[in-house]
PDB file of N, CA and C in Angstrom:
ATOM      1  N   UNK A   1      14.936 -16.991  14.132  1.00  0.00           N
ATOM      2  CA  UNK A   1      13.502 -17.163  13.997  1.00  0.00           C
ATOM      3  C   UNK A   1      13.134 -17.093  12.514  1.00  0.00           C
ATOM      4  N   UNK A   2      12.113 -18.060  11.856  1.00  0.00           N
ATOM      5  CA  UNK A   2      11.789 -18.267  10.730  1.00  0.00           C
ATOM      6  C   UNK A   2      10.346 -17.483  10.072  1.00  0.00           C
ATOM      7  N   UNK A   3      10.781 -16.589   9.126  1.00  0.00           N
ATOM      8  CA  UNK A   3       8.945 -15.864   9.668  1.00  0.00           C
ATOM      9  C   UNK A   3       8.358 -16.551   8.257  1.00  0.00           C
ATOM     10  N   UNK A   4       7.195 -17.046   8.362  1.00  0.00           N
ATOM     11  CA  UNK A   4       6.725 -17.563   7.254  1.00  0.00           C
ATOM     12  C   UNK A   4       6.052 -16.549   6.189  1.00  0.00           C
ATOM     13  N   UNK A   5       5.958 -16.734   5.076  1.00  0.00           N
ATOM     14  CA  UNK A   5       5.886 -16.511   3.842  1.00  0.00           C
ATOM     15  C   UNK A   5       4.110 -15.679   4.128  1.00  0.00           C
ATOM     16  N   UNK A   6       3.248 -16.157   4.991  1.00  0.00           N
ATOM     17  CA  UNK A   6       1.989 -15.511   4.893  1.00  0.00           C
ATOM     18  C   UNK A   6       2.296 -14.007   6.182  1.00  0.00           C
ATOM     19  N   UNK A   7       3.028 -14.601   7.002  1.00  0.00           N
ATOM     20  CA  UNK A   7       3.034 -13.613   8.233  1.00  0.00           C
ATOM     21  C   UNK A   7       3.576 -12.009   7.170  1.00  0.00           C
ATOM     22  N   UNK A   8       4.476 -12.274   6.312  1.00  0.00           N
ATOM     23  CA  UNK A   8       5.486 -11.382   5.138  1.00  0.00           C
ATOM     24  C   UNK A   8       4.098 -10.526   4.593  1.00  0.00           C
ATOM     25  N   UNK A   9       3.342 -11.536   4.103  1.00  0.00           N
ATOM     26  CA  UNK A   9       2.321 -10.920   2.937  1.00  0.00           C
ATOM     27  C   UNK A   9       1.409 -10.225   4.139  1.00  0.00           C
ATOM     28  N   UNK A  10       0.730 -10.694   4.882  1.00  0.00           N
ATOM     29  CA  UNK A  10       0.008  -9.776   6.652  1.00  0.00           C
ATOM     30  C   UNK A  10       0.749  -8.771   6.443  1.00  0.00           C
ATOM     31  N   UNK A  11       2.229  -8.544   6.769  1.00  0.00           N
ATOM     32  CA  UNK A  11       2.503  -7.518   6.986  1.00  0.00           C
ATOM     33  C   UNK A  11       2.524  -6.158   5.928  1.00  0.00           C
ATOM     34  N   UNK A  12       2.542  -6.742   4.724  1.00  0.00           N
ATOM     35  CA  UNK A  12       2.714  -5.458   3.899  1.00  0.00           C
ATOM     36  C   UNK A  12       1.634  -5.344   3.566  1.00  0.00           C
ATOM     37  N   UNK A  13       0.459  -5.826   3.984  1.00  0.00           N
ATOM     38  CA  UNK A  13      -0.847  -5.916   3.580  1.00  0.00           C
ATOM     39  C   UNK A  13      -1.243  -4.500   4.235  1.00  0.00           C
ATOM     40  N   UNK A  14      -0.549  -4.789   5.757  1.00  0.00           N
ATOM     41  CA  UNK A  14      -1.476  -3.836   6.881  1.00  0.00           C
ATOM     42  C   UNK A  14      -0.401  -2.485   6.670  1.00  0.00           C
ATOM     43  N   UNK A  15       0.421  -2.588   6.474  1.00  0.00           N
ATOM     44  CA  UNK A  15       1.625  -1.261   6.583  1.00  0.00           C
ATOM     45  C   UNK A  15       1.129  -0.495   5.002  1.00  0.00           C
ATOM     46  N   UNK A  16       0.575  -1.119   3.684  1.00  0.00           N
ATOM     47  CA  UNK A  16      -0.001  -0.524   2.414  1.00  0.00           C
ATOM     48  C   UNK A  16      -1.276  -0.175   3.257  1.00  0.00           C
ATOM     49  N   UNK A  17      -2.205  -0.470   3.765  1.00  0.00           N
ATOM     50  CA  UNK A  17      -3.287   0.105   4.221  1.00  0.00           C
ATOM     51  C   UNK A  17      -3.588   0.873   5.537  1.00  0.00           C
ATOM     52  N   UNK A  18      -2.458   0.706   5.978  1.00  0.00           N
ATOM     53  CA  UNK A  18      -1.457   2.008   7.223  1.00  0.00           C
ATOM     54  C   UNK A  18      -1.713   3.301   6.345  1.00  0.00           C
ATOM     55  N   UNK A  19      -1.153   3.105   5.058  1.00  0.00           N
ATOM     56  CA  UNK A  19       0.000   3.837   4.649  1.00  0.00           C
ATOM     57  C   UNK A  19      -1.293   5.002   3.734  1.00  0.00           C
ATOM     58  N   UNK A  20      -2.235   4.227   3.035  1.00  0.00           N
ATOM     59  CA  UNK A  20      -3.493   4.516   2.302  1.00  0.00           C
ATOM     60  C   UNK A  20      -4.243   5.520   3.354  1.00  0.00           C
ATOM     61  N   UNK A  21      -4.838   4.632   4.345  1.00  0.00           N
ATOM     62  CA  UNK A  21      -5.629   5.164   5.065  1.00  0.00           C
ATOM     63  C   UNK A  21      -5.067   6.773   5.871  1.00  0.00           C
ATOM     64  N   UNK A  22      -3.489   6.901   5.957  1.00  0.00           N
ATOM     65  CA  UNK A  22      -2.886   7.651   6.777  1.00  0.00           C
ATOM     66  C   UNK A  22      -3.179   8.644   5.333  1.00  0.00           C
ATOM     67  N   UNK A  23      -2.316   8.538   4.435  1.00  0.00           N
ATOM     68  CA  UNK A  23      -2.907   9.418   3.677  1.00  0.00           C
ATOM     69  C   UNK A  23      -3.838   9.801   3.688  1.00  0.00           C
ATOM     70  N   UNK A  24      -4.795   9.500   3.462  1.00  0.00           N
ATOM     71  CA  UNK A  24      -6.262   9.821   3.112  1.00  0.00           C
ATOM     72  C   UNK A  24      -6.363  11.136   4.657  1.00  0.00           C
ATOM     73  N   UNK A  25      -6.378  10.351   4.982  1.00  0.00           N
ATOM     74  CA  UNK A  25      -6.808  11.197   6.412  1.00  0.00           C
ATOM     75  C   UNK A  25      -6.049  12.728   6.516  1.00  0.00           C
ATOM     76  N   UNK A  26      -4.530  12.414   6.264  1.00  0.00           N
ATOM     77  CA  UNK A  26      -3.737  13.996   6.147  1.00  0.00           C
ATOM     78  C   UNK A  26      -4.035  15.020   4.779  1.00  0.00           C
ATOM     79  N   UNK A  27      -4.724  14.131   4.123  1.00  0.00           N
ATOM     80  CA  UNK A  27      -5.370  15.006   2.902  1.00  0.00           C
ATOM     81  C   UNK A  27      -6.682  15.693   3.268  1.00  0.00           C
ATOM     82  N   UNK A  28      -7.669  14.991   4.212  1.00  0.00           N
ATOM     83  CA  UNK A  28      -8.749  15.262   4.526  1.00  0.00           C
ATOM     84  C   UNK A  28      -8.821  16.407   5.134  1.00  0.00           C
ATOM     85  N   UNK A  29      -7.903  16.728   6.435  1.00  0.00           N
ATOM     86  CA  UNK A  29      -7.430  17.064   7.359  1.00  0.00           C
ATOM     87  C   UNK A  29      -6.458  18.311   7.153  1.00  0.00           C
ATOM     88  N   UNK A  30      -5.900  18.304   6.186  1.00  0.00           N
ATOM     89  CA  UNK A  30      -4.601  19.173   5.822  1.00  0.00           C
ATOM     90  C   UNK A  30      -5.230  20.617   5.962  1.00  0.00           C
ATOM     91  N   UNK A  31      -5.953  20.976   6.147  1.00  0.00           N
ATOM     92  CA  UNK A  31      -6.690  21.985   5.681  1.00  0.00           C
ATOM     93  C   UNK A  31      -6.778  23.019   7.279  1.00  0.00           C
ATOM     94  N   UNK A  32      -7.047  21.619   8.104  1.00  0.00           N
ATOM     95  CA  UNK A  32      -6.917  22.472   9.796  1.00  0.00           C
ATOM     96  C   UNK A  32      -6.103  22.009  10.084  1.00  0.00           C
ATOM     97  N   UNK A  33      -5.397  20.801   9.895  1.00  0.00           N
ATOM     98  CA  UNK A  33      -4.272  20.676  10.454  1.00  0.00           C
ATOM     99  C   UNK A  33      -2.856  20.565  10.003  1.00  0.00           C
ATOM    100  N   UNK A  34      -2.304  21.837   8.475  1.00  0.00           N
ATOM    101  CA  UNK A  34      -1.299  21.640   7.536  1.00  0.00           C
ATOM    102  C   UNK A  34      -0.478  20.513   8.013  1.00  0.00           C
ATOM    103  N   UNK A  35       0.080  20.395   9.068  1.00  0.00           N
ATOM    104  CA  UNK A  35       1.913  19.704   9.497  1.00  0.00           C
ATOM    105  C   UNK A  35       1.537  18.422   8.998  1.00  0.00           C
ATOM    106  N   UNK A  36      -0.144  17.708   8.895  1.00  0.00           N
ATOM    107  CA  UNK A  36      -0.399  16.309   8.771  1.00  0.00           C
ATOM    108  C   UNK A  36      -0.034  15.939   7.250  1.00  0.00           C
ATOM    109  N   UNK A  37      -0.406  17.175   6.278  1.00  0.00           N
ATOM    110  CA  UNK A  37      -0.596  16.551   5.046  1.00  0.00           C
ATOM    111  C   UNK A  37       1.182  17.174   4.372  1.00  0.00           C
ATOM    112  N   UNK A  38       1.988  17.489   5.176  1.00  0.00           N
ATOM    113  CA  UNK A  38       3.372  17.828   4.771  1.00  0.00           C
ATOM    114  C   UNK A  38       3.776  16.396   4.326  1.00  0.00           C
ATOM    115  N   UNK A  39       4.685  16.587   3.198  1.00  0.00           N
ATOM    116  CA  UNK A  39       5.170  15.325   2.679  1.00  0.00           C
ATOM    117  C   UNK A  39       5.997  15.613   1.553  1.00  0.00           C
ATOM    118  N   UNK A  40       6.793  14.549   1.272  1.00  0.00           N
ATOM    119  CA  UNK A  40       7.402  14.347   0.104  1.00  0.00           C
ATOM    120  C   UNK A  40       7.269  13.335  -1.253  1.00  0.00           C
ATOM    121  N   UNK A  41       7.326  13.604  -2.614  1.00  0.00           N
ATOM    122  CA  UNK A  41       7.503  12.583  -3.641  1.00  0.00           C
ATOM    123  C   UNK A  41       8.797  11.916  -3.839  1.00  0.00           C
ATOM    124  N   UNK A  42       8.807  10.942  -3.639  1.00  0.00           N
ATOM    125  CA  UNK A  42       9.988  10.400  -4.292  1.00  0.00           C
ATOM    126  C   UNK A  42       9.517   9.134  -5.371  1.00  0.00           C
ATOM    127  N   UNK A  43      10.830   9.464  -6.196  1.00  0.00           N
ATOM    128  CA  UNK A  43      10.345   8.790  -7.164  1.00  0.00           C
ATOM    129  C   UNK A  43      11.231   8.960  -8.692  1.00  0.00           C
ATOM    130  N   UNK A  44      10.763   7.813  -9.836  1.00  0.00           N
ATOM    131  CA  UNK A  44      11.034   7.817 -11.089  1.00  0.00           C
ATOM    132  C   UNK A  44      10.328   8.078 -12.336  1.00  0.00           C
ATOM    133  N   UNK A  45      10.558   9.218 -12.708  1.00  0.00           N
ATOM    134  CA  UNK A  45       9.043   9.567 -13.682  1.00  0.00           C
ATOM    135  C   UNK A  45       9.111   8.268 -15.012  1.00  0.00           C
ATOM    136  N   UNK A  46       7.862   7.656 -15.452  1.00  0.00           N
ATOM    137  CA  UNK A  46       7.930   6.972 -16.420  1.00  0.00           C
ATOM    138  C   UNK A  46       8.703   6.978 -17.412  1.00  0.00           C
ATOM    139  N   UNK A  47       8.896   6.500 -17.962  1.00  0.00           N
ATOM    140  CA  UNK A  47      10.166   5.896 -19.207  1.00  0.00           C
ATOM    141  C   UNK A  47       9.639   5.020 -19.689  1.00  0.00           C
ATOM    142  N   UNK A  48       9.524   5.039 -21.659  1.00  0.00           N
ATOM    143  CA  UNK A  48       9.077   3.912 -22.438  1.00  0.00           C
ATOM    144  C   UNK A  48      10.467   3.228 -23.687  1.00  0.00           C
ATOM    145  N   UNK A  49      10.330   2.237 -23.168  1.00  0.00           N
ATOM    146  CA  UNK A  49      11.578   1.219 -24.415  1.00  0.00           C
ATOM    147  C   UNK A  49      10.671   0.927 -24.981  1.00  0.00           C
ATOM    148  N   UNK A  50      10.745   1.573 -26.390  1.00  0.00           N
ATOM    149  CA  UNK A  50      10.007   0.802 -27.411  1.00  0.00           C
ATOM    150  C   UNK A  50      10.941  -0.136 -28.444  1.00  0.00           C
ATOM    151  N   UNK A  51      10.501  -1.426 -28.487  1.00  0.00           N
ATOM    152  CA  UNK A  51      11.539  -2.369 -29.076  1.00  0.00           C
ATOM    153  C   UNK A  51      10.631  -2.735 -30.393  1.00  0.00           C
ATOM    154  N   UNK A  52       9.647  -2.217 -30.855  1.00  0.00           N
ATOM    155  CA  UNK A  52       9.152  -2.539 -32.274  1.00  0.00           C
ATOM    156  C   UNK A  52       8.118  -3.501 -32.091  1.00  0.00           C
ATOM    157  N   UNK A  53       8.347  -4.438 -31.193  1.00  0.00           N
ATOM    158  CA  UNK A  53       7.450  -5.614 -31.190  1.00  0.00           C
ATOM    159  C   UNK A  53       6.580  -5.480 -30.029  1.00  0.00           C
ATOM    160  N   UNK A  54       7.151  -4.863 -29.016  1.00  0.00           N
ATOM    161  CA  UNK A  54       6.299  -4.433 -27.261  1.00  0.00           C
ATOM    162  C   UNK A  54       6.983  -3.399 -26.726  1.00  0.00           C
ATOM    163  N   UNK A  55       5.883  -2.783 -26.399  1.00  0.00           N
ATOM    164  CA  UNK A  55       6.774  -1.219 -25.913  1.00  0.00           C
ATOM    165  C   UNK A  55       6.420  -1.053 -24.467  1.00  0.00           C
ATOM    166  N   UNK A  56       7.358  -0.859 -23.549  1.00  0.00           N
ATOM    167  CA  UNK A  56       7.480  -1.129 -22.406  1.00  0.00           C
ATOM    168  C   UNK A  56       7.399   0.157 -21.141  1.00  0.00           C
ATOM    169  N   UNK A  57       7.073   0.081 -20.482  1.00  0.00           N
ATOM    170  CA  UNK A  57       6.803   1.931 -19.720  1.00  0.00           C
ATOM    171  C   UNK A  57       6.812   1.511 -18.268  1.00  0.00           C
ATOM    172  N   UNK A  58       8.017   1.876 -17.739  1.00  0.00           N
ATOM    173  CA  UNK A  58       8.066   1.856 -16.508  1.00  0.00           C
ATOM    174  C   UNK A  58       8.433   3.079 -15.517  1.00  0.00           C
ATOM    175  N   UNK A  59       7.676   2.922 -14.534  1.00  0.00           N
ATOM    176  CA  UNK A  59       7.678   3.794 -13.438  1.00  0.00           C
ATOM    177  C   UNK A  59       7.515   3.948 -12.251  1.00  0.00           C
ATOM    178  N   UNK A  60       7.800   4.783 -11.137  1.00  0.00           N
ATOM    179  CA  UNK A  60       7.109   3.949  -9.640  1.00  0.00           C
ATOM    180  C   UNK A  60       7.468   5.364  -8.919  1.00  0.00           C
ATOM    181  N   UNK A  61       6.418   6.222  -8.550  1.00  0.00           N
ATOM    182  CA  UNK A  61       6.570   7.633  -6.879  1.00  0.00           C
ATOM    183  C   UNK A  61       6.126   7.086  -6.223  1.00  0.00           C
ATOM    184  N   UNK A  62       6.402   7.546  -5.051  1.00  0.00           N
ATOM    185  CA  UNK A  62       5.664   6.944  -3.756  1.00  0.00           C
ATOM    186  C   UNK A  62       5.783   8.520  -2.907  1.00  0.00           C
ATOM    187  N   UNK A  63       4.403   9.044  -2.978  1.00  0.00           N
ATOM    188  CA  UNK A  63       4.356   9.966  -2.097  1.00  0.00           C
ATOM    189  C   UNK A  63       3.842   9.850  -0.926  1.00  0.00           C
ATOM    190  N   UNK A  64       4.396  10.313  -0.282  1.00  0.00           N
ATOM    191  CA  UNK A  64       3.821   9.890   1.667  1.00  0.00           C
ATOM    192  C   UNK A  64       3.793  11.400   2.370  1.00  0.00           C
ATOM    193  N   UNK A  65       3.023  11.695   3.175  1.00  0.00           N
ATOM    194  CA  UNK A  65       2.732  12.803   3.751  1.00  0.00           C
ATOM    195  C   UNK A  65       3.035  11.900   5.696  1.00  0.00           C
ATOM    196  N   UNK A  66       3.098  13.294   6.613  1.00  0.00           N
ATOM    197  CA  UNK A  66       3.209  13.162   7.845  1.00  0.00           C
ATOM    198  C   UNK A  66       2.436  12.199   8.066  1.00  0.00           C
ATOM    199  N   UNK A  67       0.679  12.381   8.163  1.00  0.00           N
ATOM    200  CA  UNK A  67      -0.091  11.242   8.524  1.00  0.00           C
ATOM    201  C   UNK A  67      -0.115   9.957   7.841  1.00  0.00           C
ATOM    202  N   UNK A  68       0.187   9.607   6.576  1.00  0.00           N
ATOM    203  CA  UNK A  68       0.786   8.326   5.732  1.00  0.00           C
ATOM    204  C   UNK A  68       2.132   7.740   7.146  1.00  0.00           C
ATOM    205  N   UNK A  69       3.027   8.239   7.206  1.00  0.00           N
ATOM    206  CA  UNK A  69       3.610   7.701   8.189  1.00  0.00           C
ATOM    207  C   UNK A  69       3.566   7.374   9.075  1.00  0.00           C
ATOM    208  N   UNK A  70       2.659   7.874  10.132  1.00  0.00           N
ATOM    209  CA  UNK A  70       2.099   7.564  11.155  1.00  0.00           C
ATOM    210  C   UNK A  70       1.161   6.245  10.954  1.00  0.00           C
ATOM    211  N   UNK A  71       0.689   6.297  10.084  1.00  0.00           N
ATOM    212  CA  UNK A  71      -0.410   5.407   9.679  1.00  0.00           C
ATOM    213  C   UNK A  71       0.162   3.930   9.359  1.00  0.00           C
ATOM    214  N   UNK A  72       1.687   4.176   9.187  1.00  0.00           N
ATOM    215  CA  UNK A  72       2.428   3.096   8.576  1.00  0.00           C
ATOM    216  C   UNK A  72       2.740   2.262  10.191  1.00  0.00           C
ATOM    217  N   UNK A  73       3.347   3.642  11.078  1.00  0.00           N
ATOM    218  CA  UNK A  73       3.921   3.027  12.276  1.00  0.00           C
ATOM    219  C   UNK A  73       2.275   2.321  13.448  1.00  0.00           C
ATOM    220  N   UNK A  74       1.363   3.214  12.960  1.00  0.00           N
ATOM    221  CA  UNK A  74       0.381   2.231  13.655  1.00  0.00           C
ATOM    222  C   UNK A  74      -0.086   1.012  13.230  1.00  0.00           C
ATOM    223  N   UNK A  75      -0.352   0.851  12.199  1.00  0.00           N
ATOM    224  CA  UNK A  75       0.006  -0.425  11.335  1.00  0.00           C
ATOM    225  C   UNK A  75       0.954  -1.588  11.827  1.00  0.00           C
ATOM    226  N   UNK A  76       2.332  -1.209  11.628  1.00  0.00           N
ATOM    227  CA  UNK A  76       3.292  -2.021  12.233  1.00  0.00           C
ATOM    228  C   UNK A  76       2.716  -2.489  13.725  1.00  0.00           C
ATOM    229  N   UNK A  77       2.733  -1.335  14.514  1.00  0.00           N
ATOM    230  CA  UNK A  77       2.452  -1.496  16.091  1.00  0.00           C
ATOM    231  C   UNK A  77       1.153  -2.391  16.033  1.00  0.00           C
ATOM    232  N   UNK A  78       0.126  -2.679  15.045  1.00  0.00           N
ATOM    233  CA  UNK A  78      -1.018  -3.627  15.129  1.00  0.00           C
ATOM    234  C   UNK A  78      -0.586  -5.376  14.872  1.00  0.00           C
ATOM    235  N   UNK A  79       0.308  -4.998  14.046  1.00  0.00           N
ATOM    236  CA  UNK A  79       1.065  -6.031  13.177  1.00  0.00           C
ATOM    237  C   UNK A  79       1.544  -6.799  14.770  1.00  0.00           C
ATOM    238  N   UNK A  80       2.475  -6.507  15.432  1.00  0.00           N
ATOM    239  CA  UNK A  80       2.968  -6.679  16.646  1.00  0.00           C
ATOM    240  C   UNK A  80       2.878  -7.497  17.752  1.00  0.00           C
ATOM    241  N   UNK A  81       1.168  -6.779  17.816  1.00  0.00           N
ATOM    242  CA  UNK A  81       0.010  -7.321  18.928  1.00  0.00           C
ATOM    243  C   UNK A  81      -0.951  -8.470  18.447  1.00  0.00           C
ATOM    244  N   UNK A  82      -0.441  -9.137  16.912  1.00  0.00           N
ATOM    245  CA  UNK A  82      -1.171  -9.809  16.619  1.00  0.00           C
ATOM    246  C   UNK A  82      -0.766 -11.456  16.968  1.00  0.00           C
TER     247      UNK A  82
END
């Protein structure tokens, strides 16, 4: 099966705003309900190459908590039914 190039971009559209919204919510929430806003960072702390002419700084964490995940798998499961 061939999945086209827009169905790709749908999907990471809705699984990044799974993923946002789930956060948000286990942050909101964390407070009565700790286990939601449990989570981990992973990640590469920034780094700059400076070459004299352009100096360059790259980096990328991605922290996700319990409800971020959930938020990802309901997402997907919408993705699904579409």
């Amino acid at each position: 099966m061939r999945v086209k190039s827009n169905e790709s971009v749908i999907l990471l559209v809705l699984l990044l705003i799974g993923a946002i919204f789930g956060s948000l919510i286990g942050s909101a929430f964390g407070d009565t309900i700790p286990l939601l806003n449990y989570g981990k960072t992973i990640g590469v702390d920034p780094f700059v190459v400076d070459l004299n002419v352009i100096i360059l700084t790259f980096g990328l964490k991605l922290s996700l908590n319990l409800a971020g995940i959930i938020g990802i798998i309901i997402a997907f499961v919408v993705y699904k039914k579409l």
